[in-house]
Structures are given as structure tokens and as C-alpha cells.
N, C-alpha and C. Protein backbone atom coordinates (compact mmCIF):
# COMPACT_ATOMS: atom_id res chain seq x y z
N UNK A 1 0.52 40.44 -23.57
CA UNK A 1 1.47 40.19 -22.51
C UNK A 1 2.14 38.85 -22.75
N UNK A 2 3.06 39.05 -22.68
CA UNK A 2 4.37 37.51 -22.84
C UNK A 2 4.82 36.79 -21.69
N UNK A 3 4.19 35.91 -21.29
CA UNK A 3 4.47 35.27 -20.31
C UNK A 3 5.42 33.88 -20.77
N UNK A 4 6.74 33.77 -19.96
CA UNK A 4 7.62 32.89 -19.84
C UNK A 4 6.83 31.56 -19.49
N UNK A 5 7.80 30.21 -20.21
CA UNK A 5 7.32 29.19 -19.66
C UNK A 5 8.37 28.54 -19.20
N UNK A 6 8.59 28.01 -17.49
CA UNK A 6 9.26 27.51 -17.50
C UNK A 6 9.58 26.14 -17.42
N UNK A 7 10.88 25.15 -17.44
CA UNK A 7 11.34 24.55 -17.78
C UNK A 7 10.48 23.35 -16.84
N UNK A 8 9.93 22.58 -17.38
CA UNK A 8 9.57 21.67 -16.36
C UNK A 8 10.41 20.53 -15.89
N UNK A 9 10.52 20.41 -14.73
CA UNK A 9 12.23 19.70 -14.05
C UNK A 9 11.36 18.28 -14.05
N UNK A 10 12.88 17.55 -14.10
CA UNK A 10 12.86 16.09 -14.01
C UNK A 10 12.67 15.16 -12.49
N UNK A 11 11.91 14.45 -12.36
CA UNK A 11 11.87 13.96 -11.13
C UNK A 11 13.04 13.90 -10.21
N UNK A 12 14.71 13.51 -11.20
CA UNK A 12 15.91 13.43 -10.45
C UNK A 12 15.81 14.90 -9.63
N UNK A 13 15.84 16.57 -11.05
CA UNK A 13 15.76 17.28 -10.23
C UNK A 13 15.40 17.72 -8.68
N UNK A 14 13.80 17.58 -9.44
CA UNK A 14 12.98 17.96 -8.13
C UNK A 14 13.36 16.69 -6.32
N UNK A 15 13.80 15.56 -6.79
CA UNK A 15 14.53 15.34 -5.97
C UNK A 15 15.79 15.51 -5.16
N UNK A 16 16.77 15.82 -6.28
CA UNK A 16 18.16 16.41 -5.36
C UNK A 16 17.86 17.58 -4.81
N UNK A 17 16.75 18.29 -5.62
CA UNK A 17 16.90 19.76 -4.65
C UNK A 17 15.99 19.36 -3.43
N UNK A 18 15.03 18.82 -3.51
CA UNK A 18 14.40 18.46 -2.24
C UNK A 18 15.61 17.85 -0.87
N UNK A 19 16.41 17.08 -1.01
CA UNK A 19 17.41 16.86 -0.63
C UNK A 19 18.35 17.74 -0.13
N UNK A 20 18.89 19.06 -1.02
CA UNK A 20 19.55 19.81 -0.55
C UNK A 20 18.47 20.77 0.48
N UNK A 21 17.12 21.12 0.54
CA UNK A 21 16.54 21.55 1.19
C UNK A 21 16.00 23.04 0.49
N UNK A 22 16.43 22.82 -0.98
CA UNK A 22 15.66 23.33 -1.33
C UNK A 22 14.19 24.03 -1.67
N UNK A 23 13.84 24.83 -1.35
CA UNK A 23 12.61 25.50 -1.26
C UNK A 23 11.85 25.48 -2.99
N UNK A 24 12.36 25.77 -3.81
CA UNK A 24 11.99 25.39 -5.45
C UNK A 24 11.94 24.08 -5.87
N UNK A 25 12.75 23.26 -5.19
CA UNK A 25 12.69 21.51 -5.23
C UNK A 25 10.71 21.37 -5.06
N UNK A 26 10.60 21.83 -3.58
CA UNK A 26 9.28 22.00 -2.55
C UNK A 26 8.57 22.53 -3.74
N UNK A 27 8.52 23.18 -4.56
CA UNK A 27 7.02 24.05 -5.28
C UNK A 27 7.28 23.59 -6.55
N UNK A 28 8.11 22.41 -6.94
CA UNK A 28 8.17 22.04 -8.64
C UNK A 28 7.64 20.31 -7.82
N UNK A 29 7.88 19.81 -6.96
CA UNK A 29 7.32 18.65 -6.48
C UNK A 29 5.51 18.96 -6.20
N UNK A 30 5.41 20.00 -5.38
CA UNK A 30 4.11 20.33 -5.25
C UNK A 30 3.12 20.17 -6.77
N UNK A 31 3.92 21.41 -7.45
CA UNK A 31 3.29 21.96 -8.98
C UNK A 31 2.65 20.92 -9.79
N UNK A 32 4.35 19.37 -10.01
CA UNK A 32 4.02 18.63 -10.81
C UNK A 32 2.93 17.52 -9.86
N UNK A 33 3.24 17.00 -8.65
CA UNK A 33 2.26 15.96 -8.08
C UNK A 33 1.11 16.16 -7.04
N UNK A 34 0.67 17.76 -6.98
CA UNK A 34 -0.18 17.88 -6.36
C UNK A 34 -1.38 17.29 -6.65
N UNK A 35 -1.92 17.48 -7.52
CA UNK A 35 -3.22 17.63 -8.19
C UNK A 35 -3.26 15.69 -8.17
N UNK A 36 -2.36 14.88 -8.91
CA UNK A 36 -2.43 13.37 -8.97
C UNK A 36 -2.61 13.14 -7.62
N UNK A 37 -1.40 13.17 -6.54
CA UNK A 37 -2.17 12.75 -5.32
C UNK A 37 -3.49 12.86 -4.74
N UNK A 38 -3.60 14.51 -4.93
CA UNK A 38 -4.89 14.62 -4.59
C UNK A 38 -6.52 13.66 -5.14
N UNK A 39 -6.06 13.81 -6.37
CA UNK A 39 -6.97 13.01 -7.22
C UNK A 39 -7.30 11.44 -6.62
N UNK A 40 -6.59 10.92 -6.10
CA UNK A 40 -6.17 9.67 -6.08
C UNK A 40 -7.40 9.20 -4.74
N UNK A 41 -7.54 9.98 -3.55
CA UNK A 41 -8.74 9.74 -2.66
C UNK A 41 -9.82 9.95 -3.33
N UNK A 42 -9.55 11.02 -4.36
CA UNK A 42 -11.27 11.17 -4.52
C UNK A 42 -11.73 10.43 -6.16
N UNK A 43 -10.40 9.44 -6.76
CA UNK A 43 -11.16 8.34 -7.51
C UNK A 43 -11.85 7.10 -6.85
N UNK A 44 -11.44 6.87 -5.53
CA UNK A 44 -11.86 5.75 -4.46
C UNK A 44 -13.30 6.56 -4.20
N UNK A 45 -13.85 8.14 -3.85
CA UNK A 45 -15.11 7.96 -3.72
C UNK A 45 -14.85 8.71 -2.51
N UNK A 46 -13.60 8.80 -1.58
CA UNK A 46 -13.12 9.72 -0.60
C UNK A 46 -13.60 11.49 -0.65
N UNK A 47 -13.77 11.28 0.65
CA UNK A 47 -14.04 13.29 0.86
C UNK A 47 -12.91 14.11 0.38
N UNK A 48 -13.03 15.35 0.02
CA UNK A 48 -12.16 16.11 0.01
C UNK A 48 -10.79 16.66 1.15
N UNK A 49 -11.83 16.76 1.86
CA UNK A 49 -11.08 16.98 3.45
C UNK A 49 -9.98 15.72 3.60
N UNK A 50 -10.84 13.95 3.30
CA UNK A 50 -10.04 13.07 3.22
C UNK A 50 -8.88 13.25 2.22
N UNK A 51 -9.05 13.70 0.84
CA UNK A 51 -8.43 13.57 0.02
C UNK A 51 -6.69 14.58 0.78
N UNK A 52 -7.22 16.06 1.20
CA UNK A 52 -6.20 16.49 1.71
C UNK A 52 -5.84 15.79 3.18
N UNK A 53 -5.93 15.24 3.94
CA UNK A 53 -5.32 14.24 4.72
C UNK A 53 -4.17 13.58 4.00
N UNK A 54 -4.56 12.55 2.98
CA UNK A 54 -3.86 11.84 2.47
C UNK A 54 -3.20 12.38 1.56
N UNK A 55 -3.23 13.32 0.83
CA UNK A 55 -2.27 14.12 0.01
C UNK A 55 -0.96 14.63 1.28
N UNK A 56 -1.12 15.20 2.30
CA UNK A 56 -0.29 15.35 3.54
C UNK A 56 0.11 14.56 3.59
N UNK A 57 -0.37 13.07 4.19
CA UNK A 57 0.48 11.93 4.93
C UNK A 57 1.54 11.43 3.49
N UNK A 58 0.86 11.45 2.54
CA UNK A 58 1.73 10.81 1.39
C UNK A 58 2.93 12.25 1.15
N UNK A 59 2.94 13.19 1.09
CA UNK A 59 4.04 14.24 1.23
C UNK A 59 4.86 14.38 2.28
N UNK A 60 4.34 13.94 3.39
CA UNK A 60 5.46 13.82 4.44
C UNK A 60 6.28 12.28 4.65
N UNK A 61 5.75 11.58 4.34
CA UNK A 61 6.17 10.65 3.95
C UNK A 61 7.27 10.41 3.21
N UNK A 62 7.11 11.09 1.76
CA UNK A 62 8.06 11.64 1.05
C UNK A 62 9.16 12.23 1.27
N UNK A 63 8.78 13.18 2.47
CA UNK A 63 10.20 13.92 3.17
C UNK A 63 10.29 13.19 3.78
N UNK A 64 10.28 12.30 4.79
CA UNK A 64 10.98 11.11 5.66
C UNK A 64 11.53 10.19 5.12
N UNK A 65 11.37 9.67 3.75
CA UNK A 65 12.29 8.57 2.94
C UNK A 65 12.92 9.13 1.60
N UNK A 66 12.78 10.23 1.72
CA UNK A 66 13.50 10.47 0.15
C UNK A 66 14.72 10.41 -0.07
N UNK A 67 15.30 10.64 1.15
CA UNK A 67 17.38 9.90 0.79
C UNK A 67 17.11 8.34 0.52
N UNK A 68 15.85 7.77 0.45
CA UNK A 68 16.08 6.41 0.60
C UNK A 68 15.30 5.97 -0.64
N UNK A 69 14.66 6.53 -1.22
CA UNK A 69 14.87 6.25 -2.96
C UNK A 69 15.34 5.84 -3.53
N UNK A 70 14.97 4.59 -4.02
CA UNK A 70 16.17 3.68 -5.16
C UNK A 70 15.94 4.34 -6.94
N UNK A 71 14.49 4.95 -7.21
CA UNK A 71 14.81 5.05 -8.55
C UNK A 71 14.11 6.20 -8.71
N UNK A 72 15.17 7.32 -8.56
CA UNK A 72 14.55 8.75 -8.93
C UNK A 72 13.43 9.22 -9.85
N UNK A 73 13.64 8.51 -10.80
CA UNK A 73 12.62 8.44 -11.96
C UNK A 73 11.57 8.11 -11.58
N UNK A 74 11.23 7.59 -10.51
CA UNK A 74 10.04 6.53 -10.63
C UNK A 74 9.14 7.69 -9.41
N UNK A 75 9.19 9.18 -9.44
CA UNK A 75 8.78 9.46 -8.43
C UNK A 75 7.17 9.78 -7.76
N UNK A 76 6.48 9.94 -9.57
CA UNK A 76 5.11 10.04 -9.01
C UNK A 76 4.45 8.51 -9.33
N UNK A 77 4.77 7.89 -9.29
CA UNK A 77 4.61 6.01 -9.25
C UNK A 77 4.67 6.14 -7.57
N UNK A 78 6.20 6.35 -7.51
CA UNK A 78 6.03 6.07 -6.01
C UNK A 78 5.13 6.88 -4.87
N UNK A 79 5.03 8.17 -5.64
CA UNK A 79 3.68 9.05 -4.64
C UNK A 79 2.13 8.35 -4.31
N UNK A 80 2.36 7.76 -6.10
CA UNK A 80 0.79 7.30 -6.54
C UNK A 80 0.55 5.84 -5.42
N UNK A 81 1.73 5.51 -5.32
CA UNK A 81 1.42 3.83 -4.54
C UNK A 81 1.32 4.78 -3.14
N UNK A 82 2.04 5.21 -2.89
CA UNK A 82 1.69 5.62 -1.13
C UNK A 82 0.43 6.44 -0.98
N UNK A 83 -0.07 7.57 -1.89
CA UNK A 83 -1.28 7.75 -1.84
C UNK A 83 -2.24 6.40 -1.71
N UNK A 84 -2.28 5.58 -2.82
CA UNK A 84 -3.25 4.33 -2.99
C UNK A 84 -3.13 3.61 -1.56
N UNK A 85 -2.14 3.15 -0.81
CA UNK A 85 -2.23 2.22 -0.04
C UNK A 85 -2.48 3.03 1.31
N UNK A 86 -2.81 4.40 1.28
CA UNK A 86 -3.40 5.37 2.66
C UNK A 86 -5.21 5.29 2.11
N UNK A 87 -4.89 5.01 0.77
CA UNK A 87 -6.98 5.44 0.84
C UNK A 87 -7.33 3.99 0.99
N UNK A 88 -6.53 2.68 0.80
CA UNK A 88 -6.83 1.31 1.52
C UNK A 88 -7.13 1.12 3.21
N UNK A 89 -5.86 1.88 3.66
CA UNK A 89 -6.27 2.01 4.72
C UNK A 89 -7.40 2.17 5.84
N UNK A 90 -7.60 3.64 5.39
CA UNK A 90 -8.44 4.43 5.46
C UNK A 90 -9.71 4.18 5.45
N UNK A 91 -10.31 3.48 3.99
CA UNK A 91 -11.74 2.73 3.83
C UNK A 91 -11.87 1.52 4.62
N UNK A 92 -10.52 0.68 4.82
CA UNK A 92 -10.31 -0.87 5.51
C UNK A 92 -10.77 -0.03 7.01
N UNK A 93 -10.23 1.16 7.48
CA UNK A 93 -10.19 1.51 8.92
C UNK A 93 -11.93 1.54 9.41
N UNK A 94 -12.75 2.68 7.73
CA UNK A 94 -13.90 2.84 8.18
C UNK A 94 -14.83 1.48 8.01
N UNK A 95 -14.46 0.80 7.07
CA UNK A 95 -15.36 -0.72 7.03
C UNK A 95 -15.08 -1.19 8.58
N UNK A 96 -14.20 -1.47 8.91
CA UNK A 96 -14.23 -1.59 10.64
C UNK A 96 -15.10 -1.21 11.34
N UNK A 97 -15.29 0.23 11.63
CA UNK A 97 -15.77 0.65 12.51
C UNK A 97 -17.15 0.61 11.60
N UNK A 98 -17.62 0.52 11.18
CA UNK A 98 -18.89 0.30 10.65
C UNK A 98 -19.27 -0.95 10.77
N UNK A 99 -18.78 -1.77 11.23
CA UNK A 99 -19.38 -2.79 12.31
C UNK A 99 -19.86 -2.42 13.33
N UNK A 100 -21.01 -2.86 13.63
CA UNK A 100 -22.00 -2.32 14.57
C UNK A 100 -21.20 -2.46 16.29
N UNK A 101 -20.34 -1.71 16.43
CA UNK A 101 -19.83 -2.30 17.96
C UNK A 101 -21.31 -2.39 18.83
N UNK A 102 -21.92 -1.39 18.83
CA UNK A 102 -22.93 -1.06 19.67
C UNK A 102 -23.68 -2.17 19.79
N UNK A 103 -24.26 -2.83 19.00
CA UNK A 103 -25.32 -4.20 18.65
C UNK A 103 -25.39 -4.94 20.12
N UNK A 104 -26.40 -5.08 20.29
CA UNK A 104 -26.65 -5.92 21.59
C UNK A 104 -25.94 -6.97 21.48
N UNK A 105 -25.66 -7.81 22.55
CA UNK A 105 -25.05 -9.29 22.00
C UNK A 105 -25.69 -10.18 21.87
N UNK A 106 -27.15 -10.05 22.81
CA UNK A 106 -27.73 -11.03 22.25
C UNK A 106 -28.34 -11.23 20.70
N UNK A 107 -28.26 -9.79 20.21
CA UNK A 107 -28.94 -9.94 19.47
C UNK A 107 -27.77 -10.52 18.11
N UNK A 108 -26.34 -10.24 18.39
CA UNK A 108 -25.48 -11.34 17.48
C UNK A 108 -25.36 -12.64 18.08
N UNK A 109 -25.63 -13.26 18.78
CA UNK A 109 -25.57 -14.44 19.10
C UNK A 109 -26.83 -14.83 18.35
N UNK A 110 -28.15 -14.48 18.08
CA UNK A 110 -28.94 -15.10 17.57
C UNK A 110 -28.93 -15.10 15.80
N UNK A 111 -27.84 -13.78 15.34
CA UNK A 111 -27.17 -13.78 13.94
C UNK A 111 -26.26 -15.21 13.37
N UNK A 112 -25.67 -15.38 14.82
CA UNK A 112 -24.54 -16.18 14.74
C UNK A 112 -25.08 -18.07 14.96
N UNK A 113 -26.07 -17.50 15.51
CA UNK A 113 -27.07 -19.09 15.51
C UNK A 113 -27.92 -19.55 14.00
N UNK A 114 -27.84 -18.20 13.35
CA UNK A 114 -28.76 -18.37 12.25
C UNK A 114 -27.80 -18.90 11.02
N UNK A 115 -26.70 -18.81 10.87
CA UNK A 115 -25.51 -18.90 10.08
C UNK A 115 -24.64 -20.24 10.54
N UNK A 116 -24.73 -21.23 9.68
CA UNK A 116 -23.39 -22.15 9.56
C UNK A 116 -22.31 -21.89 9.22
N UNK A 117 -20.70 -21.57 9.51
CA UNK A 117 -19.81 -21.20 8.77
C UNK A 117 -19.93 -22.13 7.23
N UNK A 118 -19.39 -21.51 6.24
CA UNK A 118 -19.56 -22.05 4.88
C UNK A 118 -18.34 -23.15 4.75
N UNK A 119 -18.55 -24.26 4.54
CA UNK A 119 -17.53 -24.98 4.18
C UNK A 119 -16.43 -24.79 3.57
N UNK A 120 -16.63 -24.23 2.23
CA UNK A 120 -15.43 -24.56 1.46
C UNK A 120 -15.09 -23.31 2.05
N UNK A 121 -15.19 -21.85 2.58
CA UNK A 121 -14.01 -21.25 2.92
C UNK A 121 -13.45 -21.63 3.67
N UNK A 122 -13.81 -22.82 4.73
CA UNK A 122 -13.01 -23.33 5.70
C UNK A 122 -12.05 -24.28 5.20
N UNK A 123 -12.55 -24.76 4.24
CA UNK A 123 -11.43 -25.88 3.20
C UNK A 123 -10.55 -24.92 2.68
N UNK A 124 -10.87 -23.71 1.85
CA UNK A 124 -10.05 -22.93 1.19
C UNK A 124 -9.12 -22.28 2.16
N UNK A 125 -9.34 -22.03 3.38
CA UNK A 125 -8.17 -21.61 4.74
C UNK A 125 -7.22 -22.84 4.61
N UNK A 126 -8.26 -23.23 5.00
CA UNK A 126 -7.19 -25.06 5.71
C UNK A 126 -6.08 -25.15 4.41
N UNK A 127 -6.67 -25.07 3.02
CA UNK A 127 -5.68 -25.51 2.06
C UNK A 127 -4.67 -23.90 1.78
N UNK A 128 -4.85 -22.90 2.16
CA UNK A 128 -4.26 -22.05 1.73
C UNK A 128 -2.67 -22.30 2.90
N UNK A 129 -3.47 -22.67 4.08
CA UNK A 129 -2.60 -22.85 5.31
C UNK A 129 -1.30 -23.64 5.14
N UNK A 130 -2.00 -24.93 4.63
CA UNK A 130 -1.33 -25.96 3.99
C UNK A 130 -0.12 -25.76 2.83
N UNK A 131 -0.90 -24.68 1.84
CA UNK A 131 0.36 -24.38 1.22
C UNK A 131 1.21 -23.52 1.55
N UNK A 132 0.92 -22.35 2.05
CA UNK A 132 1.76 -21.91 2.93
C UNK A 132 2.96 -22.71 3.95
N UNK A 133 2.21 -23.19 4.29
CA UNK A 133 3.24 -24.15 5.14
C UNK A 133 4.39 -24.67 4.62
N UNK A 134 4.19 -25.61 3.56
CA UNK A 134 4.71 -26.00 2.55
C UNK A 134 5.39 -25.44 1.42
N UNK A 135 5.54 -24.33 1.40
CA UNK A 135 6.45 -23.16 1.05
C UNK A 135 7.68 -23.29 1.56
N UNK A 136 8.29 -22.62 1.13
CA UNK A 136 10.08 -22.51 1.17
C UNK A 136 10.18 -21.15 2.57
N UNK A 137 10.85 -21.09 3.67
CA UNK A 137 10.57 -19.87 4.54
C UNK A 137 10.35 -18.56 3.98
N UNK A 138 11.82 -18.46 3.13
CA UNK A 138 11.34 -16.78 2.53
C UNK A 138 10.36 -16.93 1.75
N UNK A 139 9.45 -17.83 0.87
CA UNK A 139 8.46 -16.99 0.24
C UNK A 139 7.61 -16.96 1.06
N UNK A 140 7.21 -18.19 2.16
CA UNK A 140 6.22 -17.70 3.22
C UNK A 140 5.91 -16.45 4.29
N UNK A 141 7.79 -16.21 4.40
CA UNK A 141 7.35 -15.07 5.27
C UNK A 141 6.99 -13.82 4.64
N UNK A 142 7.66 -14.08 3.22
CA UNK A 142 7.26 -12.82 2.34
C UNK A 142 5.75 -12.52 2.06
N UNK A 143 5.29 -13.73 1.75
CA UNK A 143 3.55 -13.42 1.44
C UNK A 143 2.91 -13.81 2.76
N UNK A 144 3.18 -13.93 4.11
CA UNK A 144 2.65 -13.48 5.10
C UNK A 144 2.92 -12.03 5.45
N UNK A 145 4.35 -11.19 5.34
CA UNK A 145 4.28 -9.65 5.37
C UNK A 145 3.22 -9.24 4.72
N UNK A 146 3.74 -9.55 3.56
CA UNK A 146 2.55 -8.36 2.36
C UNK A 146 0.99 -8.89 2.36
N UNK A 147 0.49 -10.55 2.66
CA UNK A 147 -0.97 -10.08 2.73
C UNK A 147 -1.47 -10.30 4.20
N UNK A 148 -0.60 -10.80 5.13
CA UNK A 148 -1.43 -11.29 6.62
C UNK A 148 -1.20 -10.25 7.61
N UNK A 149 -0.35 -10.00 7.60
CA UNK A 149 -0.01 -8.61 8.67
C UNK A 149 -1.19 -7.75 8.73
N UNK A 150 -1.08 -7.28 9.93
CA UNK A 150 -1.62 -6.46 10.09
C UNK A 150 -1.84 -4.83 9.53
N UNK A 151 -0.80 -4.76 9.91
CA UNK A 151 -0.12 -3.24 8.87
C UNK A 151 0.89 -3.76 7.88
N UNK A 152 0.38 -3.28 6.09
CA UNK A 152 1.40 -4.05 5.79
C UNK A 152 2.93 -3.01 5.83
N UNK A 153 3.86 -4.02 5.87
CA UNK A 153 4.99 -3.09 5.78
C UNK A 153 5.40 -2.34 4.69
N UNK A 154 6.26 -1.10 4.82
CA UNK A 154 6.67 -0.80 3.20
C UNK A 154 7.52 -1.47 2.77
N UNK A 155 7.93 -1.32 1.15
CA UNK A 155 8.93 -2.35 0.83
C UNK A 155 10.21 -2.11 1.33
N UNK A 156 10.60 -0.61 1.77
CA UNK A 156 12.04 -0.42 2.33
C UNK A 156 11.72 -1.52 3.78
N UNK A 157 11.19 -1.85 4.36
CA UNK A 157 10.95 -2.83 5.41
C UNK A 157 10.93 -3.81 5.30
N UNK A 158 10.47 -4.44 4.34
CA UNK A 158 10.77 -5.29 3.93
C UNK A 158 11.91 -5.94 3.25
N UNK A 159 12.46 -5.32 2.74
CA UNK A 159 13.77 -5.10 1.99
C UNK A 159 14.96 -5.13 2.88
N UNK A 160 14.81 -4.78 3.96
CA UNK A 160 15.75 -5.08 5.67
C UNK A 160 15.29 -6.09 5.85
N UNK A 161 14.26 -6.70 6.09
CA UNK A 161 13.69 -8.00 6.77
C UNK A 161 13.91 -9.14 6.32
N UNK A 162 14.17 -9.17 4.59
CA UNK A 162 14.09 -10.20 4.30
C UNK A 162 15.65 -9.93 3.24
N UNK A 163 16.13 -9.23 3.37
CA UNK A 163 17.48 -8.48 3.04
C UNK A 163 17.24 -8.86 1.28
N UNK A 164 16.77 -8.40 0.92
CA UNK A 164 16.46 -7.93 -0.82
C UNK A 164 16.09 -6.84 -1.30
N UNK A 165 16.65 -6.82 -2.42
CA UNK A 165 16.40 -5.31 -2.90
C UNK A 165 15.01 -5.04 -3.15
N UNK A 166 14.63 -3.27 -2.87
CA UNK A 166 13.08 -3.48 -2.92
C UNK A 166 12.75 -3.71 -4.67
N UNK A 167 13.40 -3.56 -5.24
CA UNK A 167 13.23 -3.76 -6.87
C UNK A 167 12.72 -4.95 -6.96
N UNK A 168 12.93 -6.18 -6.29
CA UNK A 168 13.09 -7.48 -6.84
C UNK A 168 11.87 -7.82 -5.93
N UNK A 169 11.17 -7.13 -5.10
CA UNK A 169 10.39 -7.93 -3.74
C UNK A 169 9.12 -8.14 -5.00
N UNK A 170 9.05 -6.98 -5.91
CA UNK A 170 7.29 -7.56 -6.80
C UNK A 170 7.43 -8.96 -7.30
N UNK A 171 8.55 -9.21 -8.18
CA UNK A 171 8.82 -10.30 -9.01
C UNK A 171 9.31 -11.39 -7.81
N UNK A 172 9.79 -11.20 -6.64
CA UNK A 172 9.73 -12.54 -5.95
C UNK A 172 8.26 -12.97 -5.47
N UNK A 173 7.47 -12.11 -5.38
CA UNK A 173 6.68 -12.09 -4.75
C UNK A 173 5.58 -12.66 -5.93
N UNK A 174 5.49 -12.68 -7.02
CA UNK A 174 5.43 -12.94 -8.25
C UNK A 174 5.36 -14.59 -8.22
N UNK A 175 6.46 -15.16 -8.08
CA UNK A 175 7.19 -16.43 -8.06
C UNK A 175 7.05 -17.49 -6.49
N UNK A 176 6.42 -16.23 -5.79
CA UNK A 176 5.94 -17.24 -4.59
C UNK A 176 4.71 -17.35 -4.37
N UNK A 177 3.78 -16.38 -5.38
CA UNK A 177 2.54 -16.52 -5.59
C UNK A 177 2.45 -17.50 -6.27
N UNK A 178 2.88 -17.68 -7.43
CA UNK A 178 2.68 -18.96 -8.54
C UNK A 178 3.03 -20.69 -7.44
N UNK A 179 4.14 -20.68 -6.85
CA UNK A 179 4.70 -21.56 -6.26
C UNK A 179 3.22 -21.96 -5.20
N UNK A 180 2.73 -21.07 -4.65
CA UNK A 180 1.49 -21.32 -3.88
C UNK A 180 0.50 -21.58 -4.57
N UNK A 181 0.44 -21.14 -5.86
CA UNK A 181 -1.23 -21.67 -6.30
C UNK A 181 -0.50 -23.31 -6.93
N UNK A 182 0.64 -23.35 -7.19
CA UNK A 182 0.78 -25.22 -7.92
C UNK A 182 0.47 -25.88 -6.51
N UNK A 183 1.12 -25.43 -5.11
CA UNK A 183 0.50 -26.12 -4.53
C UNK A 183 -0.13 -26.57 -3.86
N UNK A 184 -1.09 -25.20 -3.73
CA UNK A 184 -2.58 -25.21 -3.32
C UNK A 184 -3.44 -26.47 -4.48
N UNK A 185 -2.89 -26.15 -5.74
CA UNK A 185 -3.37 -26.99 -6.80
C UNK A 185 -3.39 -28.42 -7.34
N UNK A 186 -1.90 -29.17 -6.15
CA UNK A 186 -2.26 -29.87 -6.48
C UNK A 186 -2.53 -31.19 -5.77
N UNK A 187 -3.34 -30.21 -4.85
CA UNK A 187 -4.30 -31.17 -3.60
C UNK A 187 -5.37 -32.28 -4.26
């Protein structure tokens, strides 16, 4: 029996047709990035059940910003980062709650009696604070989005906020990291 092979489409493809609302766009996007997304919870150590959660949220996702794609090419990069930063989430959400809410209080108050805070992370705040401070506004507010926030933003959000292209936010972000360790460094 002779079975056809067909043509395997290019990310541009499988994007414009996703766009036009194409239904074959939908099952050549599935075909080629199912299996990687999926993969992607369960190299972190994630359930299956988890893994399809986050294979969902990262596909709908996809349909909510895909007119807003800057580099067609780049499309299972960009699946792979939105998968990765839902199974961050996700583990950050359950390390949370795996803090004992329940715990008596007295019985953390006598945890909290047994423990000195450690110095130098309190020096290493104080000086991180310091350089921060001492930063230029946009790189501060930039590396307060991406590591202090709460939720971090995506880069299209960022990219409004701080009005730069999202192409350029790694490599600024790059250059305001370095700018912070000279002068964290040269306390």
C-alpha cells in the first residue's frame, strides 16, 4: 500500500491559515507542536493531566495573540516559552501552597524564635536595592517587571509599557543586568 506524504508547512503557513480561520492551519499547528508542548510539563516532573492543562492554556493563548506575532518563524520557540513559563507558574503556585497554612502559630512563632535572619541576605537586599535605585528609570522598571512583579508580564506588555520592541526587551534587559551587577560591584 502507497501511502502519500504530505508536505510539511512552514510556521508562516500554519500561521496565516490559523489567521484566516482555517481549520488545516488548526491540525498542521496541532500535528507539528503537539507532542513538544506537551512534553514540556512532563520534563519539569509535571502530571499528565497537568501536562494537558498547560498544553491548552499555551494553545489558547496562541489563538488570542497570534495577529500579534512579530516573527512567524519563531513559532514553536514561542509555544516552547509560553509552555515553560505556565509549568513555572504552576510549581511556584504549588510550592506556595505547600506551606503549611494550617501550622499552629504558636508553633511558628517558636520556628521563628529559633532562627536569626541571615545577614548577608539582608546586605545582599539592601545592596541589590541600592543598585536598583541607582539605575537609570527604564532599566529599573524593566528588571522590576520581569523579576519583582508579581505576575510577570508578557513581553507584548511590556513592549506597550515601556514602548520597545519585544525583539530588543532580551538584549536590553541584557545591558541592565550587567549595568546592575558593576554597580552592585562596586560597593
Amino acid at each position: 500500500m502507497l501511502q502519500l506524504k504530505t508536505k510539511e508547512w512552514t510556521d508562516y503557513e500554519i500561521i496565516a491559515a490559523c489567521r484566516r480561520g482555517d481549520e488545516d492551519g488548526f491540525a498542521q499547528l496541532m500535528r507539528k507542536y503537539e507532542r513538544l508542548i506537551y512534553s514540556i510539563p512532563l520534563n519539569y516532573g509535571l502530571s499528565r493531566a497537568d501536562a494537558a492543562d498547560i498544553a491548552q492554556v499555551t494553545l489558547t493563548i496562541f489563538l488570542q495573540r497570534m495577529d500579534s506575532l512579530h516573527d512567524d518563524s519563531q513559532l514553536g520557540a514561542w509555544l516552547a516559552t509560553v509552555a515553560r513559563r505556565h509549568c513555572w507558574r504552576l510549581m511556584e503556585q504549588r510550592r506556595r501552597e505547600q506551606i503549611a497554612p494550617e501550622e499552629d502559630l504558636a508553633e511558628q512563632e517558636q520556628l521563628v524564635g529559633e532562627h536569626q535572619p541571615d545577614f548577608h541576605s539582608w546586605e545582599g537586599l539592601e545592596r541589590l536595592n541600592e543598585g536598583l535605585s541607582r539605575l537609570g528609570e527604564k532599566c529599573r522598571g524593566l528588571l522590576q517587571a520581569l523579576y519583582l512583579e508579581a505576575e510577570t508580564p508578557s513581553y507584548e506588555e511590556i513592549s506597550e509599557r515601556f514602548q520597545m520592541r519585544v525583539g530588543s526587551i532580551g538584549p536590553t534587559r541584557a545591558r541592565c543586568l550587567l549595568k546592575l551587577r558593576d554597580l552592585i560591584g562596586d560597593w
